[in-house]
PDB file of N, CA and C in Angstrom:
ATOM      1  N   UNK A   1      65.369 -43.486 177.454  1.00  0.00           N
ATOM      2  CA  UNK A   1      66.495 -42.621 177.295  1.00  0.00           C
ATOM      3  C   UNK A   1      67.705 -43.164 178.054  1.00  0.00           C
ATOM      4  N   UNK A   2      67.344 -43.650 179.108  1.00  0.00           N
ATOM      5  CA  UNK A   2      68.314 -44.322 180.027  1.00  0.00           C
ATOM      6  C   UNK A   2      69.347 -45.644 179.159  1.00  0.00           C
ATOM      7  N   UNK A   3      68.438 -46.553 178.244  1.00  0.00           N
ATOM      8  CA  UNK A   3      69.173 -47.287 177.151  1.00  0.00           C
ATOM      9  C   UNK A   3      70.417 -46.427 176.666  1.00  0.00           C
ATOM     10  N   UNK A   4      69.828 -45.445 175.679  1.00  0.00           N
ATOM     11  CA  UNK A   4      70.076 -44.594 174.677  1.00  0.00           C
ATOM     12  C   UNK A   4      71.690 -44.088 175.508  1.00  0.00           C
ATOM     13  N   UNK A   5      71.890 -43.857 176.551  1.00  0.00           N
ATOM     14  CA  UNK A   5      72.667 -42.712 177.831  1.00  0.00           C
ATOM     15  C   UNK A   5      73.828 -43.920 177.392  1.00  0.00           C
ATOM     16  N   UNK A   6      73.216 -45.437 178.622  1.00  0.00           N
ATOM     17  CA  UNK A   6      74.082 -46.482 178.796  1.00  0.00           C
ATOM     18  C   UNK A   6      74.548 -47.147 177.091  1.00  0.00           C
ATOM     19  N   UNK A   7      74.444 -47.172 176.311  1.00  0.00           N
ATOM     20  CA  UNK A   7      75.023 -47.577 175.194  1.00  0.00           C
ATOM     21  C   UNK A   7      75.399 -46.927 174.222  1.00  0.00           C
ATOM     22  N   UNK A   8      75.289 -45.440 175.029  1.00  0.00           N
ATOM     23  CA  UNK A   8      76.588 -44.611 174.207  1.00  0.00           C
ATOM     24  C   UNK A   8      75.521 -43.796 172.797  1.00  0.00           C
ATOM     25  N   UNK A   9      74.884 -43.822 172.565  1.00  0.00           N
ATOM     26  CA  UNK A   9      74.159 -44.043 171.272  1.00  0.00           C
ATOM     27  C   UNK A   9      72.881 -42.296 171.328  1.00  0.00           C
ATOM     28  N   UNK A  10      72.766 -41.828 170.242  1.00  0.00           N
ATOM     29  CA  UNK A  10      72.065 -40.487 170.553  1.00  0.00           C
ATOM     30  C   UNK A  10      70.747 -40.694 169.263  1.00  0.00           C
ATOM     31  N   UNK A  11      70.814 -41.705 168.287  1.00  0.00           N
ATOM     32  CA  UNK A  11      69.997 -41.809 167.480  1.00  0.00           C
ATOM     33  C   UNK A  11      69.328 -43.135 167.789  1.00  0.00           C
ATOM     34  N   UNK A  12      67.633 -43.373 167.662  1.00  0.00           N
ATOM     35  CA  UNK A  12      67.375 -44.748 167.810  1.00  0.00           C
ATOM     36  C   UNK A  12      66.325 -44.518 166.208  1.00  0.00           C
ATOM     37  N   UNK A  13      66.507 -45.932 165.737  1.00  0.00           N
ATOM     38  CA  UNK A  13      64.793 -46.293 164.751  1.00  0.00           C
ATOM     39  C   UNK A  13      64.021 -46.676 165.381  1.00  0.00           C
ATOM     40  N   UNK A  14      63.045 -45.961 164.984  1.00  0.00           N
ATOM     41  CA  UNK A  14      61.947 -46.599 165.243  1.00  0.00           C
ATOM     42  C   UNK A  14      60.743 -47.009 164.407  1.00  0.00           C
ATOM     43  N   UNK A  15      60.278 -48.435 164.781  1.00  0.00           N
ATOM     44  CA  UNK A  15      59.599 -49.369 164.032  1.00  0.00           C
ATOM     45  C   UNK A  15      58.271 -50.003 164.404  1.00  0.00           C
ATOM     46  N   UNK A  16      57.133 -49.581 163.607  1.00  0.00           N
ATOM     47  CA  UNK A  16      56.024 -49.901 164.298  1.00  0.00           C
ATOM     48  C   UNK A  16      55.630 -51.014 163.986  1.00  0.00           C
ATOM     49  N   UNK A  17      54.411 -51.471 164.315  1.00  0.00           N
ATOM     50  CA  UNK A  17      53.794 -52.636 164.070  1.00  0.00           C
ATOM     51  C   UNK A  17      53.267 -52.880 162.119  1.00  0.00           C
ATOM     52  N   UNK A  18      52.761 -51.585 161.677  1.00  0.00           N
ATOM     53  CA  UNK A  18      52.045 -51.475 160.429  1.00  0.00           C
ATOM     54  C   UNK A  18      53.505 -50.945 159.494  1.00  0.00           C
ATOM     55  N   UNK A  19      54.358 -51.162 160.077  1.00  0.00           N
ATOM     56  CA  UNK A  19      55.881 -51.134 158.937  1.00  0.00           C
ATOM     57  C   UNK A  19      56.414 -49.405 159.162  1.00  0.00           C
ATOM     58  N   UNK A  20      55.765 -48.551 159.987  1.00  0.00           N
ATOM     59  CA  UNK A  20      56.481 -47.095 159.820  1.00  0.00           C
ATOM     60  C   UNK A  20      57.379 -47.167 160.592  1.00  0.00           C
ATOM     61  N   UNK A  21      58.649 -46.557 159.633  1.00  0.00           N
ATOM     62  CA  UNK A  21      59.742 -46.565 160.591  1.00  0.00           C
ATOM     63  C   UNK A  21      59.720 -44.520 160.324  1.00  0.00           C
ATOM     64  N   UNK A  22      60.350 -44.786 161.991  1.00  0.00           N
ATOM     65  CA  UNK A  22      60.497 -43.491 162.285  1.00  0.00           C
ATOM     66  C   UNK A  22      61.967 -43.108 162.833  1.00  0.00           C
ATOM     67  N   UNK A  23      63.040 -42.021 163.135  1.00  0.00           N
ATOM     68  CA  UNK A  23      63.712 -41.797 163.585  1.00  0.00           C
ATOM     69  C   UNK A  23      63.635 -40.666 164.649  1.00  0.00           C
ATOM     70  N   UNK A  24      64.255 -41.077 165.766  1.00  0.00           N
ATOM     71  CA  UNK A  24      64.478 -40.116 167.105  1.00  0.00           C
ATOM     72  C   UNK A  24      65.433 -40.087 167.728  1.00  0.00           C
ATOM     73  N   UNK A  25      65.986 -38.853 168.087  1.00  0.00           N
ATOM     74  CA  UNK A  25      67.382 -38.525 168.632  1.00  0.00           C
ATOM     75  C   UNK A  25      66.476 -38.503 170.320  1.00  0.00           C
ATOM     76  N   UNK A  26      68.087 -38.218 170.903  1.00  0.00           N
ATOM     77  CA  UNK A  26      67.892 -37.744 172.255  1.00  0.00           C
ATOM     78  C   UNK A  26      67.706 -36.099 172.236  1.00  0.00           C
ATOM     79  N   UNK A  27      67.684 -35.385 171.400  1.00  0.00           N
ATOM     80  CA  UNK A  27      67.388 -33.756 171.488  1.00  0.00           C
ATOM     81  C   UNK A  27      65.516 -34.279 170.787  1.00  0.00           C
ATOM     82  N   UNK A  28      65.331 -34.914 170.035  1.00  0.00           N
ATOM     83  CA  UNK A  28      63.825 -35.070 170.272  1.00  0.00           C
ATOM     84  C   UNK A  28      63.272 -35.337 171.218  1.00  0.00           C
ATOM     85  N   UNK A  29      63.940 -36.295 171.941  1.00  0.00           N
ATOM     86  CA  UNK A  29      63.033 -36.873 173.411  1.00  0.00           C
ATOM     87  C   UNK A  29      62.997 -36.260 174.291  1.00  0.00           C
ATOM     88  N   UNK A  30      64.281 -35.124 174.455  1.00  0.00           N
ATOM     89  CA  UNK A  30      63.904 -33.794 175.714  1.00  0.00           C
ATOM     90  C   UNK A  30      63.662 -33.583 175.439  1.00  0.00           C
ATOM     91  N   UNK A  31      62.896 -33.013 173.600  1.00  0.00           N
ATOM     92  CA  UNK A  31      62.227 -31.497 173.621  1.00  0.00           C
ATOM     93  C   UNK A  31      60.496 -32.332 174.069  1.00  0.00           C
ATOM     94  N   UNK A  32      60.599 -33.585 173.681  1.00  0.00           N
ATOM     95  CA  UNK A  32      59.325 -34.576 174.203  1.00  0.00           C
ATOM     96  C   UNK A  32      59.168 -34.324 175.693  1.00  0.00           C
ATOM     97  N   UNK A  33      60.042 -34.326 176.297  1.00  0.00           N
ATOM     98  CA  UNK A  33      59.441 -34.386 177.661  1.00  0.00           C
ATOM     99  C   UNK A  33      59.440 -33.655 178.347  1.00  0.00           C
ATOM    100  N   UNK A  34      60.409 -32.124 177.802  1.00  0.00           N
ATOM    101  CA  UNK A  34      60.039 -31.286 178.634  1.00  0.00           C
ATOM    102  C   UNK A  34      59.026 -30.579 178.097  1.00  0.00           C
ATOM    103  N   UNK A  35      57.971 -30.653 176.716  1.00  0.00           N
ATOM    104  CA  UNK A  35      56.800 -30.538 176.273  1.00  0.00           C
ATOM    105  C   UNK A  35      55.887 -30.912 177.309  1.00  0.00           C
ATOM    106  N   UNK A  36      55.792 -32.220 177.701  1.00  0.00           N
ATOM    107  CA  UNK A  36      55.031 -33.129 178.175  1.00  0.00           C
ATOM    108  C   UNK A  36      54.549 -33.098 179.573  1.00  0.00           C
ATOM    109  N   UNK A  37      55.728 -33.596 180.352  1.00  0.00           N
ATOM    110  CA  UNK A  37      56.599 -33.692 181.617  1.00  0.00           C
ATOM    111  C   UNK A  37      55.649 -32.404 182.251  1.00  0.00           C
ATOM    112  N   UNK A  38      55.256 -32.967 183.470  1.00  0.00           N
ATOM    113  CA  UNK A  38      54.481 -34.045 183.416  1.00  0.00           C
ATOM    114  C   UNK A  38      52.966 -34.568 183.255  1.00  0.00           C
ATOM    115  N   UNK A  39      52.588 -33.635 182.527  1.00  0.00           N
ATOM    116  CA  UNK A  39      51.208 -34.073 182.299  1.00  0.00           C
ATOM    117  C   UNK A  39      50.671 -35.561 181.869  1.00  0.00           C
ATOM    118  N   UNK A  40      51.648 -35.846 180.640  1.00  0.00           N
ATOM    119  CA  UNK A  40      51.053 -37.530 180.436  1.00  0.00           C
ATOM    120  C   UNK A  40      52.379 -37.851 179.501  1.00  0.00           C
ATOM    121  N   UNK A  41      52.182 -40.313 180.003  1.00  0.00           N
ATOM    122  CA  UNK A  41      53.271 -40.405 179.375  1.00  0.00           C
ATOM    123  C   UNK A  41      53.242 -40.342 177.831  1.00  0.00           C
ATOM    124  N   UNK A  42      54.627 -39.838 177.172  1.00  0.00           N
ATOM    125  CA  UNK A  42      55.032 -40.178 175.581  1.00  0.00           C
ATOM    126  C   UNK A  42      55.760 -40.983 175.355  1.00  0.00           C
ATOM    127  N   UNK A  43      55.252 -40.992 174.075  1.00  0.00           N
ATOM    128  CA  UNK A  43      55.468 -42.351 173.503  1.00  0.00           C
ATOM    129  C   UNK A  43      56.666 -42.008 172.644  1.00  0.00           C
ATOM    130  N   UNK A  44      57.694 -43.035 172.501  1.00  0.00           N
ATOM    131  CA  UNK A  44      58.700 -42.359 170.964  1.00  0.00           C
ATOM    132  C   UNK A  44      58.443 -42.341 169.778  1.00  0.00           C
ATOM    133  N   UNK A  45      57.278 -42.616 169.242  1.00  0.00           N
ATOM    134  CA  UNK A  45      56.607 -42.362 168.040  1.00  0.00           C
ATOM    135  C   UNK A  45      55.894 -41.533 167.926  1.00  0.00           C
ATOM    136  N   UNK A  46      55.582 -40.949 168.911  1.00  0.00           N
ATOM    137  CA  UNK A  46      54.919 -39.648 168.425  1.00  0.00           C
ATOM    138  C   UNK A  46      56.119 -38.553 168.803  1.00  0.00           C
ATOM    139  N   UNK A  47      57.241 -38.623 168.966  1.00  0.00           N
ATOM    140  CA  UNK A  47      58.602 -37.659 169.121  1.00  0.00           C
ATOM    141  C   UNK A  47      59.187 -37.503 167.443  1.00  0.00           C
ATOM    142  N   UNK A  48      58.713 -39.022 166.864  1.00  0.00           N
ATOM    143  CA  UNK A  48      60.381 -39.167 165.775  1.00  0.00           C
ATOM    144  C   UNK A  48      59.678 -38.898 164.771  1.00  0.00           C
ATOM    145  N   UNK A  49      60.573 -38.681 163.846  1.00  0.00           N
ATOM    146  CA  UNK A  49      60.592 -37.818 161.943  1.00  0.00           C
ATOM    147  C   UNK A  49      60.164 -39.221 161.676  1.00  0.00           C
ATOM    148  N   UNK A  50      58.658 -39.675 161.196  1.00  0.00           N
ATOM    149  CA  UNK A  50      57.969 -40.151 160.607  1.00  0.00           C
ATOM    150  C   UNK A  50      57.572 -39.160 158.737  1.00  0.00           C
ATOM    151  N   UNK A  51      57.940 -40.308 157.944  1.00  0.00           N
ATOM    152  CA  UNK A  51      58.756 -41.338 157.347  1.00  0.00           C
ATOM    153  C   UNK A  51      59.951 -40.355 157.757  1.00  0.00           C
ATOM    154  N   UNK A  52      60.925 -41.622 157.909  1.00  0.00           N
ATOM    155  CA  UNK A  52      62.369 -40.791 158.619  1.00  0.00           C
ATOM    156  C   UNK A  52      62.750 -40.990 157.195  1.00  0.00           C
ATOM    157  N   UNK A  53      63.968 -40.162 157.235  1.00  0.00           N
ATOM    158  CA  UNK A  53      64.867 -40.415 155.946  1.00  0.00           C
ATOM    159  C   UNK A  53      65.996 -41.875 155.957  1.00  0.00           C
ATOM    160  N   UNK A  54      65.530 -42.094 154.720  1.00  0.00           N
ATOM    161  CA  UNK A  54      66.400 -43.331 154.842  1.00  0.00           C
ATOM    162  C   UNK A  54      67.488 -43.549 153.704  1.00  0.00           C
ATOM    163  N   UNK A  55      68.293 -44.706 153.659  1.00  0.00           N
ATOM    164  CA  UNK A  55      69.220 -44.933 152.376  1.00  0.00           C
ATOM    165  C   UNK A  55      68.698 -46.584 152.259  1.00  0.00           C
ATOM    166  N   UNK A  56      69.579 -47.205 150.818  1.00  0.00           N
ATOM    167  CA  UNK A  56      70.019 -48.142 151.256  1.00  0.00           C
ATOM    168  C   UNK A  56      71.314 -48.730 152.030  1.00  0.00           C
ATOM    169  N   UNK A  57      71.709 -49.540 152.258  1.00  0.00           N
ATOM    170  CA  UNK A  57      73.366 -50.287 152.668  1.00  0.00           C
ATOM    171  C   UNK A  57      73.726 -50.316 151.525  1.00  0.00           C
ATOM    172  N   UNK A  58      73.431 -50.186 150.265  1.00  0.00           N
ATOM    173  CA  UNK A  58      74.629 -50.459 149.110  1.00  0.00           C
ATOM    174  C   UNK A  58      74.530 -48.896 148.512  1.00  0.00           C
ATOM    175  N   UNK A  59      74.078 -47.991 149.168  1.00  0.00           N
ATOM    176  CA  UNK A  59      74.148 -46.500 148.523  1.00  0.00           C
ATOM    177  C   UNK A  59      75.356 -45.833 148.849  1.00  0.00           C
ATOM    178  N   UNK A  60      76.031 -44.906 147.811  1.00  0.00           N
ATOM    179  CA  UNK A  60      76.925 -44.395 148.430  1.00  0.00           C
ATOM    180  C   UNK A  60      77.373 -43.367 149.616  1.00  0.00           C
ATOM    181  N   UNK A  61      78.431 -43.442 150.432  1.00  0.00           N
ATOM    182  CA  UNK A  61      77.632 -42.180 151.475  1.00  0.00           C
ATOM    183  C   UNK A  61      77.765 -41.117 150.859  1.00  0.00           C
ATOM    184  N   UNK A  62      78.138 -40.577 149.749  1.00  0.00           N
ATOM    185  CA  UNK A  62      77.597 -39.442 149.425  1.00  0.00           C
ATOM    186  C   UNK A  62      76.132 -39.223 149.020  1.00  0.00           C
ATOM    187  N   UNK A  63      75.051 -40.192 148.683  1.00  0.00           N
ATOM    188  CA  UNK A  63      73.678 -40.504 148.958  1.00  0.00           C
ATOM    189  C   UNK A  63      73.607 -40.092 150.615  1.00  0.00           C
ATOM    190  N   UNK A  64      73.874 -40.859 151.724  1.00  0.00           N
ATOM    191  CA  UNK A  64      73.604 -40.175 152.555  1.00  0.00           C
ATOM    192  C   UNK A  64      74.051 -39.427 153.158  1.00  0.00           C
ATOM    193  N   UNK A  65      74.393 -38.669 152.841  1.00  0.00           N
ATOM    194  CA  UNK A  65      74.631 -36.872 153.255  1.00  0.00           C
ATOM    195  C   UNK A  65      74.023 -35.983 152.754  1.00  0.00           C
ATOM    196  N   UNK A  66      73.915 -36.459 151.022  1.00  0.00           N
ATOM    197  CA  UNK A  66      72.944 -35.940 151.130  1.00  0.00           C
ATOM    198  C   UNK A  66      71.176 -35.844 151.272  1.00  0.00           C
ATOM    199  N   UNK A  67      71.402 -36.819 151.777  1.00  0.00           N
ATOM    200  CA  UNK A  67      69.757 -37.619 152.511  1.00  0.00           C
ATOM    201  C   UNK A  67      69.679 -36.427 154.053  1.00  0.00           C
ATOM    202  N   UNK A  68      70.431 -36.481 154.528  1.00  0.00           N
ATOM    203  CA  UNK A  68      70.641 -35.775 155.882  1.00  0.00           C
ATOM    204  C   UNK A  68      70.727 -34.503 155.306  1.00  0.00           C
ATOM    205  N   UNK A  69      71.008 -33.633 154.425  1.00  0.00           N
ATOM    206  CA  UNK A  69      71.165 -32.318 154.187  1.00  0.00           C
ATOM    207  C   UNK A  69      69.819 -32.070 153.717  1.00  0.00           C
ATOM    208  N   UNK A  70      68.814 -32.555 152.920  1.00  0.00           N
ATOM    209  CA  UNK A  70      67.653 -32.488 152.509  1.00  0.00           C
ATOM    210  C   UNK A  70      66.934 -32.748 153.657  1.00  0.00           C
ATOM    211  N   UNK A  71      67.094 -33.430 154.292  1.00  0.00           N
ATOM    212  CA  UNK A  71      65.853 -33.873 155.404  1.00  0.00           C
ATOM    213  C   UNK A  71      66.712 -32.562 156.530  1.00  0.00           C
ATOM    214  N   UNK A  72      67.361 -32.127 156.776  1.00  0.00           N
ATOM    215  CA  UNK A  72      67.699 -31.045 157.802  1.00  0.00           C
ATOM    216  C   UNK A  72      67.913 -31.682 159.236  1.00  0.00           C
ATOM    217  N   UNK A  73      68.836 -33.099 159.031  1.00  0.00           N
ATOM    218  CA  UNK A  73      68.567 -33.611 160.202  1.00  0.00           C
ATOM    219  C   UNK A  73      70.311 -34.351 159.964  1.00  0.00           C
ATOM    220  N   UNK A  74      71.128 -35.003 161.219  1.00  0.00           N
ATOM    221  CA  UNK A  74      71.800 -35.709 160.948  1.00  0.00           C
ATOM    222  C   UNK A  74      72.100 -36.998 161.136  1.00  0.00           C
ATOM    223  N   UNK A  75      70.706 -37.917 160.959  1.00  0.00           N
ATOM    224  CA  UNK A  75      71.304 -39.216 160.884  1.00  0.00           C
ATOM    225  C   UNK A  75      69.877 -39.502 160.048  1.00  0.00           C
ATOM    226  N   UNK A  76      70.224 -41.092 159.481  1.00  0.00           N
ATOM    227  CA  UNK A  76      69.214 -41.411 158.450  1.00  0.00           C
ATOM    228  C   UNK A  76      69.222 -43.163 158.799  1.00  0.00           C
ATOM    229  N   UNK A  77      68.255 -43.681 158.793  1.00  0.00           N
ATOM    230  CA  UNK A  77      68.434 -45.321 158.660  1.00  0.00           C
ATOM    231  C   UNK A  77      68.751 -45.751 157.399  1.00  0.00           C
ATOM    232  N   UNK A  78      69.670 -47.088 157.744  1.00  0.00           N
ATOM    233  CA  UNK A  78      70.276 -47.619 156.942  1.00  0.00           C
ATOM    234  C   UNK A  78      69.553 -48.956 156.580  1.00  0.00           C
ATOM    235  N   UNK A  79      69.023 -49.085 155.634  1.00  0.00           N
ATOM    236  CA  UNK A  79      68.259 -50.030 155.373  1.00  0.00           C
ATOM    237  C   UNK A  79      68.625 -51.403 154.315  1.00  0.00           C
ATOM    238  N   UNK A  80      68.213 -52.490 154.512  1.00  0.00           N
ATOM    239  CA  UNK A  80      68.565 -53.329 153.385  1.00  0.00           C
ATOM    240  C   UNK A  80      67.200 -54.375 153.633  1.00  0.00           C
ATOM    241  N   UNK A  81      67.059 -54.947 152.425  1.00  0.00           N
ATOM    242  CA  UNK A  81      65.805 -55.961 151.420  1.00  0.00           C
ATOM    243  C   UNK A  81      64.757 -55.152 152.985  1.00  0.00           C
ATOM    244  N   UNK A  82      65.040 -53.786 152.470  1.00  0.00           N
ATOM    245  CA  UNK A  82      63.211 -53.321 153.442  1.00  0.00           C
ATOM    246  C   UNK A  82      63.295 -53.006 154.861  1.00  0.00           C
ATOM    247  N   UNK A  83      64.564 -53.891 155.361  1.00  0.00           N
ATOM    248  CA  UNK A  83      64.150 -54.011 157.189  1.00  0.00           C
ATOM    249  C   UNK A  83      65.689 -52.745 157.733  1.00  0.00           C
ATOM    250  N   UNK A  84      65.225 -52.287 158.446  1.00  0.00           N
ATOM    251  CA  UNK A  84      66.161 -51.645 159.210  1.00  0.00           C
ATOM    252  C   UNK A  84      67.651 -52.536 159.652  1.00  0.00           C
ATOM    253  N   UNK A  85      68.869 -52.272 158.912  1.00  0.00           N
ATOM    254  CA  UNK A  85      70.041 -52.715 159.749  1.00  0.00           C
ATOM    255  C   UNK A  85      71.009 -51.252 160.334  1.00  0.00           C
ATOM    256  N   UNK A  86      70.631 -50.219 160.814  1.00  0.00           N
ATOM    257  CA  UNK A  86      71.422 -49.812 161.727  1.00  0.00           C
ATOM    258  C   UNK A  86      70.879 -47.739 161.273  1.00  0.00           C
ATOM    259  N   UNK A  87      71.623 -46.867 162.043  1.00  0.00           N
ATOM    260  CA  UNK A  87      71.333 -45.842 161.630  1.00  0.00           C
ATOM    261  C   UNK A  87      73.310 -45.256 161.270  1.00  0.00           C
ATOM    262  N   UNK A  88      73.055 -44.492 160.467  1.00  0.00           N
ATOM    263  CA  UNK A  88      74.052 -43.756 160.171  1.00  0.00           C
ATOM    264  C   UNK A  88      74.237 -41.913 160.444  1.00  0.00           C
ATOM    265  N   UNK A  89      74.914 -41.604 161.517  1.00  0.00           N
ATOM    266  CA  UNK A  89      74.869 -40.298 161.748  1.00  0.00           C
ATOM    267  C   UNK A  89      76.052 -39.333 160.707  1.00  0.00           C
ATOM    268  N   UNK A  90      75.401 -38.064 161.271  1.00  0.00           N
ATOM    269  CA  UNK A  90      76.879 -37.230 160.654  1.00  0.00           C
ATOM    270  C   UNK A  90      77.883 -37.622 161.428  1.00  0.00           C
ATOM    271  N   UNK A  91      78.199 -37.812 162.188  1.00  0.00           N
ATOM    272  CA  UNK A  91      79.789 -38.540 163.128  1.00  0.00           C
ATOM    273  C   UNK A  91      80.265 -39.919 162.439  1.00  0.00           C
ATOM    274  N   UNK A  92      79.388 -40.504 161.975  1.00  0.00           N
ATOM    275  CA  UNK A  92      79.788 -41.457 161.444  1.00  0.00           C
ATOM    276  C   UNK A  92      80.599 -41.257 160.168  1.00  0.00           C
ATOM    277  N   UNK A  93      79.803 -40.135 159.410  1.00  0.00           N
ATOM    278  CA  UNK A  93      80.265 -39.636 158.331  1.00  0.00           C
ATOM    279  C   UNK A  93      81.670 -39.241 158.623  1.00  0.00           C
ATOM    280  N   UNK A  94      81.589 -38.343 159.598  1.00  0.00           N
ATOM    281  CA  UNK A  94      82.815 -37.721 159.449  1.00  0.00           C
ATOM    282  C   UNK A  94      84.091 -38.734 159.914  1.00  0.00           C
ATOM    283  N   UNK A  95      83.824 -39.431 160.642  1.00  0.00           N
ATOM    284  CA  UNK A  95      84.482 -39.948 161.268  1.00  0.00           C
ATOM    285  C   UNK A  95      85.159 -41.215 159.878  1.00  0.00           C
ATOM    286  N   UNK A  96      84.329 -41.622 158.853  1.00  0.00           N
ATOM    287  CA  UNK A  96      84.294 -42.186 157.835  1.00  0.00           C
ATOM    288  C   UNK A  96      85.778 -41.384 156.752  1.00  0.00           C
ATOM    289  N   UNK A  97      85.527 -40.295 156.678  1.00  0.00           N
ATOM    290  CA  UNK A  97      86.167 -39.719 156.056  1.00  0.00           C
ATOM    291  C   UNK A  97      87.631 -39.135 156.654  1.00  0.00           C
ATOM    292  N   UNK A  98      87.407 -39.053 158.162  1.00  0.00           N
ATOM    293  CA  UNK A  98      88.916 -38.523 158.547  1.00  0.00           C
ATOM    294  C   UNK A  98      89.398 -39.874 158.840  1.00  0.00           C
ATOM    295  N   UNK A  99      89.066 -40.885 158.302  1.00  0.00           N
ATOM    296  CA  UNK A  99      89.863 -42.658 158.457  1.00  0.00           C
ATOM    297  C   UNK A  99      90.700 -42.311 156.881  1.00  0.00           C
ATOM    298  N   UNK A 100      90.577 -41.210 156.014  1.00  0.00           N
ATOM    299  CA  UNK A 100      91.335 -41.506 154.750  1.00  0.00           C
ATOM    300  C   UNK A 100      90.336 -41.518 153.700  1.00  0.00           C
ATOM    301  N   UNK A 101      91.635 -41.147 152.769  1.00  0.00           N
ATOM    302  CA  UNK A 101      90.520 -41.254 151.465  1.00  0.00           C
ATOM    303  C   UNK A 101      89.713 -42.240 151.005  1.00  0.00           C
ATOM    304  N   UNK A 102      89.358 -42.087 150.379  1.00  0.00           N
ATOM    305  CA  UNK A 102      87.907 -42.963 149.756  1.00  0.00           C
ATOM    306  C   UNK A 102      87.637 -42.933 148.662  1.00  0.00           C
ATOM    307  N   UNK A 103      87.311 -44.172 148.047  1.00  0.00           N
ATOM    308  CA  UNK A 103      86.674 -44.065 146.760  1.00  0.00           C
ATOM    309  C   UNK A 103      85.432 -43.726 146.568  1.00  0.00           C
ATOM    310  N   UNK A 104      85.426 -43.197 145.186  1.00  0.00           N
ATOM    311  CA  UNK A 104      83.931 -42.278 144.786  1.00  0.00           C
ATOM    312  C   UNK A 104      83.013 -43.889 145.315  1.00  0.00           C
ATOM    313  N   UNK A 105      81.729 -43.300 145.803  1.00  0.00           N
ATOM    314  CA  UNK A 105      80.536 -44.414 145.439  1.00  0.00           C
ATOM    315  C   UNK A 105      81.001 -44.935 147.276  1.00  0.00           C
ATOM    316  N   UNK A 106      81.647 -44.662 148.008  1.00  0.00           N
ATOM    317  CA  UNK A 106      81.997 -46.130 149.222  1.00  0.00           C
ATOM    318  C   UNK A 106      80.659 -46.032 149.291  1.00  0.00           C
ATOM    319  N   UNK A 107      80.634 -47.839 150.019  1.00  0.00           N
ATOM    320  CA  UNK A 107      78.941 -47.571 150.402  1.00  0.00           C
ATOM    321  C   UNK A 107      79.033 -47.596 151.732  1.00  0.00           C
ATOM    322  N   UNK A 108      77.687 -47.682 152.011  1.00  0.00           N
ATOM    323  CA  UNK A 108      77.215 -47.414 153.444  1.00  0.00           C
ATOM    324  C   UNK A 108      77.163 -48.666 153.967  1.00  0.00           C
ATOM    325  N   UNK A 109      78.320 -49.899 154.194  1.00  0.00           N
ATOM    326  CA  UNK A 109      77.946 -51.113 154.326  1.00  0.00           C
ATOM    327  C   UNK A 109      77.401 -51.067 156.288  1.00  0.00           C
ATOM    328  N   UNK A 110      78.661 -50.251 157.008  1.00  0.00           N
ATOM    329  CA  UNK A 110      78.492 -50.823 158.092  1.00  0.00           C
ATOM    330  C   UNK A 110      77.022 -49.896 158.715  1.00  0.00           C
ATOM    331  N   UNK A 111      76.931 -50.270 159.828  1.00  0.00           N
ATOM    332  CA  UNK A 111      75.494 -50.245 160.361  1.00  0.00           C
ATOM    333  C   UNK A 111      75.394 -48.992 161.467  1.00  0.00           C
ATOM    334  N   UNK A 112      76.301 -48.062 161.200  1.00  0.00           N
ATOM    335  CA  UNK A 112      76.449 -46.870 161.958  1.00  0.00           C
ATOM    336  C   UNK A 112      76.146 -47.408 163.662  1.00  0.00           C
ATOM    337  N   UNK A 113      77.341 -46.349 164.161  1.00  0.00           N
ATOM    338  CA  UNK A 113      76.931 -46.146 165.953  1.00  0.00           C
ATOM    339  C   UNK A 113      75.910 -45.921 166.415  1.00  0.00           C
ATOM    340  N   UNK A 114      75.398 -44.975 165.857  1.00  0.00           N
ATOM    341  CA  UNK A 114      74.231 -44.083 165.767  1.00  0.00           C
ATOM    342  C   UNK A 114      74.596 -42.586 167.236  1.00  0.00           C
ATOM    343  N   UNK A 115      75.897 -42.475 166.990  1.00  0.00           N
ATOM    344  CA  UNK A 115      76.082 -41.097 167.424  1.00  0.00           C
ATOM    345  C   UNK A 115      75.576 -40.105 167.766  1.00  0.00           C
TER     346      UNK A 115
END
């Protein structure tokens, strides 16, 4: 969490060995540890939305929003040929949209803050 604090960042992926990617905020990992805390350590895979919701990088962000409105969550990994390149939050979104209008379809090229 201490990463997560120092680089500004509130969403991480997460990626296992057998290919599951999962997603976890920092409101998952307190509700993880003050679950936990301190009986025994956790792990961030057993905290995060396994299968997380995902897009591709060439989807439009109106695909992910509404990826995040169906899954009841606000950020989704951004994926391309399979492998994780970045997560995309609702801040990103918004922040996407109060930069100006937009054409129908923009895609999701860049690789989100993860806000």
């Amino acid at each position: 969490m201490y990463e997560m604090y120092a680089r500004e960042v509130h969403h991480l992926a997460v990626v296992a060995d057998d290919g599951a990617v999962g997603l976890v905020s920092t409101a998952d990992l307190l509700r993880g540890i003050a679950a936990w805390y301190p009986k025994t350590v956790v792990t961030v895979g057993s905290l995060c939305s396994m299968p997380a919701p995902a897009v591709e990088a060439s989807d439009g962000i109106e695909v992910a929003a509404q990826s995040m409105i169906d899954a009841r969550t606000d950020g989704v990994l951004v994926m391309r040929n399979g492998c994780v390149r970045g997560v995309l939050t609702a801040v990103d979104l918004v922040r996407s949209i109060a930069q100006g209008p937009s054409e129908p379809g923009e895609r999701v090229e860049h690789e989100g803050r993860g806000d």
